[in-house]
PDB file of N, CA and C in Angstrom:
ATOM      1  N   UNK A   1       0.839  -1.190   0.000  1.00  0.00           N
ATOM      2  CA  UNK A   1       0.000   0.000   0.000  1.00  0.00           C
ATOM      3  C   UNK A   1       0.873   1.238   0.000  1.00  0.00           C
ATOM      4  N   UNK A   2       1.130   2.051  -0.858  1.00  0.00           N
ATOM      5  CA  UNK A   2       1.266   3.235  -1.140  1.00  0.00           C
ATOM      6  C   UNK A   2       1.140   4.429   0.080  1.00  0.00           C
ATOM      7  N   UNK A   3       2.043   5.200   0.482  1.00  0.00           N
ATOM      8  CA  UNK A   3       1.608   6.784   1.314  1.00  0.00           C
ATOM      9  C   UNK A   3       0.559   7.457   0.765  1.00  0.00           C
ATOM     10  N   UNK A   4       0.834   7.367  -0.578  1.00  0.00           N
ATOM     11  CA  UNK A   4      -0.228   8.420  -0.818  1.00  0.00           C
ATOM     12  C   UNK A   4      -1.646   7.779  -1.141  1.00  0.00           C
ATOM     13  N   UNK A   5      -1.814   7.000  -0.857  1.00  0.00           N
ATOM     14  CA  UNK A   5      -3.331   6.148  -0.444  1.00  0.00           C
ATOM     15  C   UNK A   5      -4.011   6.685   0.852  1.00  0.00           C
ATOM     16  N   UNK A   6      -2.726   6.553   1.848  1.00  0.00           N
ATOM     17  CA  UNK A   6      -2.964   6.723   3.224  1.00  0.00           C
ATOM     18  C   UNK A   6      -3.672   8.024   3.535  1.00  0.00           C
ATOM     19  N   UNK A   7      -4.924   8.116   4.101  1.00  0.00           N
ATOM     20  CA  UNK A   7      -5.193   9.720   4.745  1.00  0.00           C
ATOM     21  C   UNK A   7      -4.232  10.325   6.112  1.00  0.00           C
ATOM     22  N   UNK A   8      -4.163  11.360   6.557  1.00  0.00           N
ATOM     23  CA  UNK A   8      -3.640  11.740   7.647  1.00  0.00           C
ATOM     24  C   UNK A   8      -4.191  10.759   8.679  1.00  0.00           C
ATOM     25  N   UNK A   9      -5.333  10.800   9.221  1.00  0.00           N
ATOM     26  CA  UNK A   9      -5.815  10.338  10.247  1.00  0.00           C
ATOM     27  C   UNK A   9      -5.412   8.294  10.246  1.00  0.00           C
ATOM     28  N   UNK A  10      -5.214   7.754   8.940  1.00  0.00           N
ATOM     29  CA  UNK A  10      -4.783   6.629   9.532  1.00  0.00           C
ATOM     30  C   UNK A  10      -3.244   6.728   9.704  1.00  0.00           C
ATOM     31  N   UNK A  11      -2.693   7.378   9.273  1.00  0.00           N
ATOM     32  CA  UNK A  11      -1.448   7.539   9.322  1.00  0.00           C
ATOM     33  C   UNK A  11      -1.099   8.009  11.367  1.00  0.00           C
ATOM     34  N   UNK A  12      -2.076   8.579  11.287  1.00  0.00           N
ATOM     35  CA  UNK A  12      -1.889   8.805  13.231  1.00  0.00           C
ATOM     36  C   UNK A  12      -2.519   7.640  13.943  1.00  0.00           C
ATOM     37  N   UNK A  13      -3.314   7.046  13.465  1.00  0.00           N
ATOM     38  CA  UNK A  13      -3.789   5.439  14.211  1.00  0.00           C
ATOM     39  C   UNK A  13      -2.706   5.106  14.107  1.00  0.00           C
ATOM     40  N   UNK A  14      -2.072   4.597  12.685  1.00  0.00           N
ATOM     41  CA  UNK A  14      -0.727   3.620  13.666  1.00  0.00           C
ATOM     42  C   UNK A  14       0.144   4.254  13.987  1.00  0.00           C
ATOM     43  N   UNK A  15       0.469   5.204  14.571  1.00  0.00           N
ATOM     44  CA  UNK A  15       1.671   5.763  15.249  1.00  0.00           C
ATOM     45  C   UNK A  15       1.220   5.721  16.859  1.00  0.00           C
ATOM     46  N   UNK A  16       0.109   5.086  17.007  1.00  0.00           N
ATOM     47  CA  UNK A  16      -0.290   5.065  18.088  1.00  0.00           C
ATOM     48  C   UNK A  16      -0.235   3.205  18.150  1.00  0.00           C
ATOM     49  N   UNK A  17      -0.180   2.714  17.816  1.00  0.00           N
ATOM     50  CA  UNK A  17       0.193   1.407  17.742  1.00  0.00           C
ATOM     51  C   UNK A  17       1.756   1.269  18.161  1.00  0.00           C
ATOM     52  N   UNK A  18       2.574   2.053  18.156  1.00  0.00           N
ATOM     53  CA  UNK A  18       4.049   1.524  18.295  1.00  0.00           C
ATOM     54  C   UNK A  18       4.485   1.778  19.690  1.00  0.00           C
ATOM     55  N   UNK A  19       5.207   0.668  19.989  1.00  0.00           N
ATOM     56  CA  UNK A  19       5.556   0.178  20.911  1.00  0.00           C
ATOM     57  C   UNK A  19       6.836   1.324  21.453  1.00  0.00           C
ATOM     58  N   UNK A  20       7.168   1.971  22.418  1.00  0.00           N
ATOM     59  CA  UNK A  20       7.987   2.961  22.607  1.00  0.00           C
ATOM     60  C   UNK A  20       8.470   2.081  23.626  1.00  0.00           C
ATOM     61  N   UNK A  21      10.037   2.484  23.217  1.00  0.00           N
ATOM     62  CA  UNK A  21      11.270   1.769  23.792  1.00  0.00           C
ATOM     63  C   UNK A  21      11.652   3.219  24.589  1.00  0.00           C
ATOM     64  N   UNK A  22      12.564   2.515  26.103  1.00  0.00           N
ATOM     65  CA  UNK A  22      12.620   3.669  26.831  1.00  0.00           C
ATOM     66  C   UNK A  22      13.851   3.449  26.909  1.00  0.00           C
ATOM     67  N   UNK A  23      14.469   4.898  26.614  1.00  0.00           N
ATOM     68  CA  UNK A  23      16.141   4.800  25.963  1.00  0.00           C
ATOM     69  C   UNK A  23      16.726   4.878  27.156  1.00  0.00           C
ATOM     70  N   UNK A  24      16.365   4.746  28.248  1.00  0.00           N
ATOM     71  CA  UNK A  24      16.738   4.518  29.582  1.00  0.00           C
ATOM     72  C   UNK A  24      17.336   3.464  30.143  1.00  0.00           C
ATOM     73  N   UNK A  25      16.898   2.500  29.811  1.00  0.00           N
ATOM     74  CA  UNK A  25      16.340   1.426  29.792  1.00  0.00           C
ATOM     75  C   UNK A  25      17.032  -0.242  28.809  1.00  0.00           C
ATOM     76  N   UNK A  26      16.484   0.451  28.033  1.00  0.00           N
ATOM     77  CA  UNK A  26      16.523  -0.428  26.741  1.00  0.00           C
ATOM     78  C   UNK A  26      18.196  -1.263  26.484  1.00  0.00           C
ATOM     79  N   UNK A  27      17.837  -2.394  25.898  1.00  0.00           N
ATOM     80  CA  UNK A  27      19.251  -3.238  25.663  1.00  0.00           C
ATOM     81  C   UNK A  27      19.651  -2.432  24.260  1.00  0.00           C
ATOM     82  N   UNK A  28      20.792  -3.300  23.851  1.00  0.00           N
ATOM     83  CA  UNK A  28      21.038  -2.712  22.430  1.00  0.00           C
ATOM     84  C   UNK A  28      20.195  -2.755  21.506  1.00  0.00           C
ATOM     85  N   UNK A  29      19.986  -4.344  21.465  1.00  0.00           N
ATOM     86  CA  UNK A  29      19.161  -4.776  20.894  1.00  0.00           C
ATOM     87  C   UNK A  29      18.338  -3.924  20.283  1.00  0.00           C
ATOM     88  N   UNK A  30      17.600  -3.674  20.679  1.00  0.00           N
ATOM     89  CA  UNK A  30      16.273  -2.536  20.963  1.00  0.00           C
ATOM     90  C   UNK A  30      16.746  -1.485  20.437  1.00  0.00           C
ATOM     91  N   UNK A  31      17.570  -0.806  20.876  1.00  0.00           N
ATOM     92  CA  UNK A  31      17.949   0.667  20.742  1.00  0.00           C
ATOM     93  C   UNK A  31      18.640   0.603  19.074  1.00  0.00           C
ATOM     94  N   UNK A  32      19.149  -0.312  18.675  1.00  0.00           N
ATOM     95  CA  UNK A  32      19.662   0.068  17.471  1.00  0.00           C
ATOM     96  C   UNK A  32      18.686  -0.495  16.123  1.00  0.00           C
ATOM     97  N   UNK A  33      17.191  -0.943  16.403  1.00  0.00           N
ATOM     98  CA  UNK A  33      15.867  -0.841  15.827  1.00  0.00           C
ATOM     99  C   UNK A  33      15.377   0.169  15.193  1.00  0.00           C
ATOM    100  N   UNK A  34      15.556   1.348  16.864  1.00  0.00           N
ATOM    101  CA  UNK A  34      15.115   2.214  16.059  1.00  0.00           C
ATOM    102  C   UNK A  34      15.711   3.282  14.782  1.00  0.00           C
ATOM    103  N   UNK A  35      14.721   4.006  14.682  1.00  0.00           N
ATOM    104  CA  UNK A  35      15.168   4.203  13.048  1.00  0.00           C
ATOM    105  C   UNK A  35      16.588   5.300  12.551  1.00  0.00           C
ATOM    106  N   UNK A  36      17.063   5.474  12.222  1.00  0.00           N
ATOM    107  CA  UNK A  36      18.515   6.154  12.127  1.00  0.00           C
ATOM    108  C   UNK A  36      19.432   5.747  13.218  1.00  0.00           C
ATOM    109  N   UNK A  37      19.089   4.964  14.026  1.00  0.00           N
ATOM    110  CA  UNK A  37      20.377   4.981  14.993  1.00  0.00           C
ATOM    111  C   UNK A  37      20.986   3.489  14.792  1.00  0.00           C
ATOM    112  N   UNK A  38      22.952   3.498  14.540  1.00  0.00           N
ATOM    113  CA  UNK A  38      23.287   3.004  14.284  1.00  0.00           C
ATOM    114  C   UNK A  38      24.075   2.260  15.260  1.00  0.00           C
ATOM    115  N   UNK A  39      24.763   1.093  15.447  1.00  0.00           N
ATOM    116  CA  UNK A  39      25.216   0.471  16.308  1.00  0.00           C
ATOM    117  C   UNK A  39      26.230   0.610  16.723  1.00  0.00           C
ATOM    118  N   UNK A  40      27.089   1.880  15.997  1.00  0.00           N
ATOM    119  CA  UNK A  40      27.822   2.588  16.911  1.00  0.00           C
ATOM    120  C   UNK A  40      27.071   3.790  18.010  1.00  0.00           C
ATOM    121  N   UNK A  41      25.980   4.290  17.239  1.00  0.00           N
ATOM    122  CA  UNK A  41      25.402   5.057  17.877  1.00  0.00           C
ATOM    123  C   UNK A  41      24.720   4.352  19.660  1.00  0.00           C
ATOM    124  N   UNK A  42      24.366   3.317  19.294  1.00  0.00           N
ATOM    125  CA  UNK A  42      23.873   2.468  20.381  1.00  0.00           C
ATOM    126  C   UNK A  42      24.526   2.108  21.088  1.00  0.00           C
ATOM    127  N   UNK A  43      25.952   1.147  20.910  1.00  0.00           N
ATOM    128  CA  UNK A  43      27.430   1.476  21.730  1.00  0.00           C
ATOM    129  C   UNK A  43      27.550   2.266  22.520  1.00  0.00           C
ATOM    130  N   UNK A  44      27.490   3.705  22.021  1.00  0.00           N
ATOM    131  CA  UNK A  44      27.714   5.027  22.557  1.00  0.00           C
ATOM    132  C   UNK A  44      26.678   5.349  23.620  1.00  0.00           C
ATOM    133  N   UNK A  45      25.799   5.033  23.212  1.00  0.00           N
ATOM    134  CA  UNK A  45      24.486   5.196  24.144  1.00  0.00           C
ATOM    135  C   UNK A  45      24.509   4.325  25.508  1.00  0.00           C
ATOM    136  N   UNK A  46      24.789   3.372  25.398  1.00  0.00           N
ATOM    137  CA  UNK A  46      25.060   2.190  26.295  1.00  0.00           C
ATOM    138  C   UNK A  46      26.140   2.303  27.220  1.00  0.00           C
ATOM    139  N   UNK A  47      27.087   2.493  26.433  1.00  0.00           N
ATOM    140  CA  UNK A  47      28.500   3.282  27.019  1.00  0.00           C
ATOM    141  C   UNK A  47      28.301   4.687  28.282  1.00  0.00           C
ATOM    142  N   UNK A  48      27.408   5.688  27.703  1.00  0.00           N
ATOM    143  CA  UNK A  48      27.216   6.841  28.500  1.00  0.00           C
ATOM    144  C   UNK A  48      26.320   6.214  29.722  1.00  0.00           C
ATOM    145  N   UNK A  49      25.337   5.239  29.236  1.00  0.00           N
ATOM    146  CA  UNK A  49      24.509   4.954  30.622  1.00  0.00           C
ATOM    147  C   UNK A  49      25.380   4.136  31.864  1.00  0.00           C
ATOM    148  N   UNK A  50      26.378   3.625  31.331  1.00  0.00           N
ATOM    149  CA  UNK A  50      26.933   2.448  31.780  1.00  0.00           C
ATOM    150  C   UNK A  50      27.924   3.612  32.807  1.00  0.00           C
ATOM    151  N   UNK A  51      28.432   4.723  32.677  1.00  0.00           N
ATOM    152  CA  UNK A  51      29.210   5.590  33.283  1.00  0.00           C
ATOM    153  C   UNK A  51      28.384   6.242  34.629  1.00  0.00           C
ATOM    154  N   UNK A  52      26.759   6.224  34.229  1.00  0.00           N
ATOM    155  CA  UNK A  52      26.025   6.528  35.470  1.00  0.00           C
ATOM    156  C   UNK A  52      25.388   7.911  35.086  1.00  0.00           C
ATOM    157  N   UNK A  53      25.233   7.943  33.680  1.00  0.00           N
ATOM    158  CA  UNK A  53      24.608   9.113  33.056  1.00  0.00           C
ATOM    159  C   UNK A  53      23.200   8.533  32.856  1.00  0.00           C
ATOM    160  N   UNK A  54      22.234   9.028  32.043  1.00  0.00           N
ATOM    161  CA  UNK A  54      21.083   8.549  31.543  1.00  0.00           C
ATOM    162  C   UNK A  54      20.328  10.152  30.618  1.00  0.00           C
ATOM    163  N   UNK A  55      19.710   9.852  29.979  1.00  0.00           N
ATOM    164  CA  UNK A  55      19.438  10.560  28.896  1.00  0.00           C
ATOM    165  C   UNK A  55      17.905  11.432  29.629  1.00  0.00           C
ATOM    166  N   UNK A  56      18.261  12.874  29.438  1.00  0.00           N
ATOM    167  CA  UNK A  56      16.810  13.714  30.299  1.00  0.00           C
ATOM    168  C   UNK A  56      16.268  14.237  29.393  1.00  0.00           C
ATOM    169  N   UNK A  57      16.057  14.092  28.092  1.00  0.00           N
ATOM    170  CA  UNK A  57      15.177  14.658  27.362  1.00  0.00           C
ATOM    171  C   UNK A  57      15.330  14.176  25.847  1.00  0.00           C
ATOM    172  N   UNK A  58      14.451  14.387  25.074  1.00  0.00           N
ATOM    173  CA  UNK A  58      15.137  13.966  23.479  1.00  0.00           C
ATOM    174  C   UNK A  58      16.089  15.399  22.874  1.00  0.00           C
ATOM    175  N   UNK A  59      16.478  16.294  23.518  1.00  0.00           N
ATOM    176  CA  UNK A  59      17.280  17.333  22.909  1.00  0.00           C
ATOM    177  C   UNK A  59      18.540  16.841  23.383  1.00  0.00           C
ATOM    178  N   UNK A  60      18.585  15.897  24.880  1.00  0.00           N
ATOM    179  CA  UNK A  60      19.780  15.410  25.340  1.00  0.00           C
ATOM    180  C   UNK A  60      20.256  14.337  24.408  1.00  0.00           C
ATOM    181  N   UNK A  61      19.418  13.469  24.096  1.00  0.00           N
ATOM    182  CA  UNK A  61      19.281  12.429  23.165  1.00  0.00           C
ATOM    183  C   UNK A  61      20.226  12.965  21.839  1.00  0.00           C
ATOM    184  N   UNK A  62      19.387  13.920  21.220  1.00  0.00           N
ATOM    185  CA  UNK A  62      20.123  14.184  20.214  1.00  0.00           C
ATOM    186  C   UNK A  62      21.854  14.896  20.025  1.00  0.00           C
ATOM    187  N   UNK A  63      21.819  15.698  21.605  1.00  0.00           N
ATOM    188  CA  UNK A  63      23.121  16.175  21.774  1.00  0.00           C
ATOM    189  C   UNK A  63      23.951  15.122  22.468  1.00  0.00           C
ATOM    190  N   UNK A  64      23.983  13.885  22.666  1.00  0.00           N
ATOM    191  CA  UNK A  64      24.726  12.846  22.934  1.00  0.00           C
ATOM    192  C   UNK A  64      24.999  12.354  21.687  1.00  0.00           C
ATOM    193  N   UNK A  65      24.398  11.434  20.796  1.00  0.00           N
ATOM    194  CA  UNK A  65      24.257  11.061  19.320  1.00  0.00           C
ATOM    195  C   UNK A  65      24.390  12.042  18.513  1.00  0.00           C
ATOM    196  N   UNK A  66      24.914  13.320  18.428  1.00  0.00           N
ATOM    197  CA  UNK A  66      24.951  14.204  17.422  1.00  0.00           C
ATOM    198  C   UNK A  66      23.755  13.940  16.301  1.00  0.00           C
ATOM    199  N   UNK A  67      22.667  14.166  16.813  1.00  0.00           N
ATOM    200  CA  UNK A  67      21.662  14.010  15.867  1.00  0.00           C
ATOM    201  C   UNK A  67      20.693  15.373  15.325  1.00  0.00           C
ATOM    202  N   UNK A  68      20.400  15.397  14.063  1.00  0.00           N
ATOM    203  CA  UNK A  68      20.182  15.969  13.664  1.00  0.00           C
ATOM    204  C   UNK A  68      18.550  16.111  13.940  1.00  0.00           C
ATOM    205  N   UNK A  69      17.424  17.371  13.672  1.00  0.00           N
ATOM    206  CA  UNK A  69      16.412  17.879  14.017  1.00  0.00           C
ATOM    207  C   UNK A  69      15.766  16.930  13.563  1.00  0.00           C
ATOM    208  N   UNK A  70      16.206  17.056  12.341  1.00  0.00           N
ATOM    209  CA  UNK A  70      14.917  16.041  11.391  1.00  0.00           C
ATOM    210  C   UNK A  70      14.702  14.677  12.068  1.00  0.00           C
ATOM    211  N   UNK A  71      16.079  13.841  12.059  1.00  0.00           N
ATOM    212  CA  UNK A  71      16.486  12.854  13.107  1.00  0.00           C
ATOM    213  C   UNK A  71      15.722  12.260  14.262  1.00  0.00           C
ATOM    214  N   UNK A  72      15.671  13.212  15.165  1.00  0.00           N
ATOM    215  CA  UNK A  72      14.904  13.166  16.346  1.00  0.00           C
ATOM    216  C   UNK A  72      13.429  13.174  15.829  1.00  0.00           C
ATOM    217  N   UNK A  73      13.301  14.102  15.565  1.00  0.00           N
ATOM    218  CA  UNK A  73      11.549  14.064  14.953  1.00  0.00           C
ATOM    219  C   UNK A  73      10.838  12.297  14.179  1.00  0.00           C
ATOM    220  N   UNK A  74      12.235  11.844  13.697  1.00  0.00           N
ATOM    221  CA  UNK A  74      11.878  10.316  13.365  1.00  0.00           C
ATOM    222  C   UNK A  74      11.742   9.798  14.221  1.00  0.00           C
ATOM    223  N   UNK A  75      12.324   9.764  14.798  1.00  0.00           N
ATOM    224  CA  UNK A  75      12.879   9.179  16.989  1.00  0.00           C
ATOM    225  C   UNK A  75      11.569   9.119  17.593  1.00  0.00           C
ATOM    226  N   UNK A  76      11.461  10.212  17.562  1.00  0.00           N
ATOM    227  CA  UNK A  76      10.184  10.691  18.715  1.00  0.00           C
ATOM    228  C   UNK A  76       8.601  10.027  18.695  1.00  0.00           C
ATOM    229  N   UNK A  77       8.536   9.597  17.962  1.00  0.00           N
ATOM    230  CA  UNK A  77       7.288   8.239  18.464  1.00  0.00           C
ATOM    231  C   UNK A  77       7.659   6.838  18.649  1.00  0.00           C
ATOM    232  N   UNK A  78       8.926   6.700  18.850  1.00  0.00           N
ATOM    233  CA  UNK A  78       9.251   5.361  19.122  1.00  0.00           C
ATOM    234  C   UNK A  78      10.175   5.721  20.530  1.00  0.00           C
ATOM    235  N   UNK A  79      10.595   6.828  21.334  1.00  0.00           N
ATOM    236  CA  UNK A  79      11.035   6.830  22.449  1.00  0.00           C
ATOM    237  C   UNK A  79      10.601   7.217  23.609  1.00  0.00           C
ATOM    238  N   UNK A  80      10.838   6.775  24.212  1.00  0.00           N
ATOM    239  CA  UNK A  80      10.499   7.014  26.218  1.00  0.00           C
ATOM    240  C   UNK A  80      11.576   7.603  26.919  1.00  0.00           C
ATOM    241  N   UNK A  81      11.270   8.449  27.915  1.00  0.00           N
ATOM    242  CA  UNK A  81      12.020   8.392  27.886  1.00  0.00           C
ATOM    243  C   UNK A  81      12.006   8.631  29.854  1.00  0.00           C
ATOM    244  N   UNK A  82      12.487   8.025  30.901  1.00  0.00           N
ATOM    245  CA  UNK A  82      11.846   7.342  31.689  1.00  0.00           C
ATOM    246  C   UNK A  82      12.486   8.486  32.972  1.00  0.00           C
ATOM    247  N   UNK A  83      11.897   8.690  33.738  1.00  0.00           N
ATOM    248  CA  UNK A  83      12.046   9.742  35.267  1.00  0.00           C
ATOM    249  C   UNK A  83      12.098   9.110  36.206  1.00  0.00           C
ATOM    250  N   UNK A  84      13.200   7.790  36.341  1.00  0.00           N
ATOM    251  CA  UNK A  84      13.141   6.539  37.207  1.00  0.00           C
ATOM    252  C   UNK A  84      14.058   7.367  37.748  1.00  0.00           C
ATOM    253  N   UNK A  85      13.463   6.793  39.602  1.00  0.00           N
ATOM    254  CA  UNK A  85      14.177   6.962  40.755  1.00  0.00           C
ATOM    255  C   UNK A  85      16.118   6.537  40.504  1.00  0.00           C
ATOM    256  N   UNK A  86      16.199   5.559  39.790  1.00  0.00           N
ATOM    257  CA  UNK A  86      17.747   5.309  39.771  1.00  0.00           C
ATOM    258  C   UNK A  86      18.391   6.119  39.242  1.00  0.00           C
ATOM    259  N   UNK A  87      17.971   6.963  38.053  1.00  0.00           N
ATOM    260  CA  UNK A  87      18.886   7.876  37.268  1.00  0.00           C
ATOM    261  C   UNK A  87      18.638   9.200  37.816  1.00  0.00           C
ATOM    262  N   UNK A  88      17.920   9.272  38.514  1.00  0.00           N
ATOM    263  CA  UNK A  88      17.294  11.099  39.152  1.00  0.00           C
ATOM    264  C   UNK A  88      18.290  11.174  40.571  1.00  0.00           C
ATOM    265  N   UNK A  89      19.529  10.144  41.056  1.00  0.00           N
ATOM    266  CA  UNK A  89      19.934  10.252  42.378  1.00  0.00           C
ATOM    267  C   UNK A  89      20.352  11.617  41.951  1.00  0.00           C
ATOM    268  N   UNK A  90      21.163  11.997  43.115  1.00  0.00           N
ATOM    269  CA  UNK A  90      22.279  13.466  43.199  1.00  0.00           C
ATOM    270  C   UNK A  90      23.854  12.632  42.269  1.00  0.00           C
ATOM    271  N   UNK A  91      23.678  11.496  42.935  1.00  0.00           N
ATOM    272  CA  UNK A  91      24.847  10.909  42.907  1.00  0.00           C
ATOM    273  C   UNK A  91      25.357   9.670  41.356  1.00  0.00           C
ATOM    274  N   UNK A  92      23.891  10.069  40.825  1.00  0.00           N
ATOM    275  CA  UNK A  92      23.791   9.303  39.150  1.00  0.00           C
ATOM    276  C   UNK A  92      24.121   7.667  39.721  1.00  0.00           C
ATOM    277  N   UNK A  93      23.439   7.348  40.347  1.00  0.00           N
ATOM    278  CA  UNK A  93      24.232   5.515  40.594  1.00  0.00           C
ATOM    279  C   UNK A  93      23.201   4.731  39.863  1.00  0.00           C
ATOM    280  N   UNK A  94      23.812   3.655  39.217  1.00  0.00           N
ATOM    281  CA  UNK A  94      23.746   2.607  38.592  1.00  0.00           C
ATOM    282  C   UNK A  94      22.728   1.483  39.224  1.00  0.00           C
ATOM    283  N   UNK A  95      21.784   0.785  38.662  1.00  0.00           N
ATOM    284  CA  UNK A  95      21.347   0.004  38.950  1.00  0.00           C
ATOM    285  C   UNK A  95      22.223  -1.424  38.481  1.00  0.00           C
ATOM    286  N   UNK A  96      21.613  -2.171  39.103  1.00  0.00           N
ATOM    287  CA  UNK A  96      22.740  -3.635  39.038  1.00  0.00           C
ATOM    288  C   UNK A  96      21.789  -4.577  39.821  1.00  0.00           C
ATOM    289  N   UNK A  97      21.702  -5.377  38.570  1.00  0.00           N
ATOM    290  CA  UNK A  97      21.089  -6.865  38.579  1.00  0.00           C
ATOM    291  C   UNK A  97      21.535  -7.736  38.907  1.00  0.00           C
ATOM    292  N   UNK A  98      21.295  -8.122  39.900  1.00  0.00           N
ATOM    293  CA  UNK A  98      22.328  -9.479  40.822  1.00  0.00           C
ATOM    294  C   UNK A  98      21.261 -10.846  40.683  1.00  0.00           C
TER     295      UNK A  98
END
């Protein structure tokens, strides 16, 4: 089926269908799905959380990943992006799965 078949309004039904990954969160796996981001980019991403950082907004998002406007705007119905007690300390500490 063709875009230009599509009306606006189904085109916003399924964007409401997708499953939002919370870049908080998320394995690689996952994170390098979504759309423009590459598996170095996801590395990198993984890498910064793993230091005891975590991502506070999609403008942070994009200024970690050097990503471009348009970029993010692809991003942005497929991300979460999560206000969990572990990443909000003073002290940025790490959760750890034992």
């Amino acid at each position: 089926m063709n875009n230009e078949n599509i009306r606006p309004n189904e085109v916003n039904r399924k964007n409401k269908n997708i499953k939002k990954i919370d870049i908080n969160t998320a394995g690689i796996d996952d994170i390098k799905k979504l759309p423009g981001i590459t598996i170095i980019s996801a590395k990198k991403l993984i890498q910064y959380r793993e230091n005891g950082n975590y991502v506070k907004s999609m403008y942070d998002l994009g200024e970690k990943l050097n990503l471009k406007d348009y970029q993010l705007e692809q991003l942005r119905p497929y991300v979460l992006i999560s206000k969990n007690k572990e990443y909000t300390t003073t002290n940025y500490t790490r959760r750890v799965d034992l």
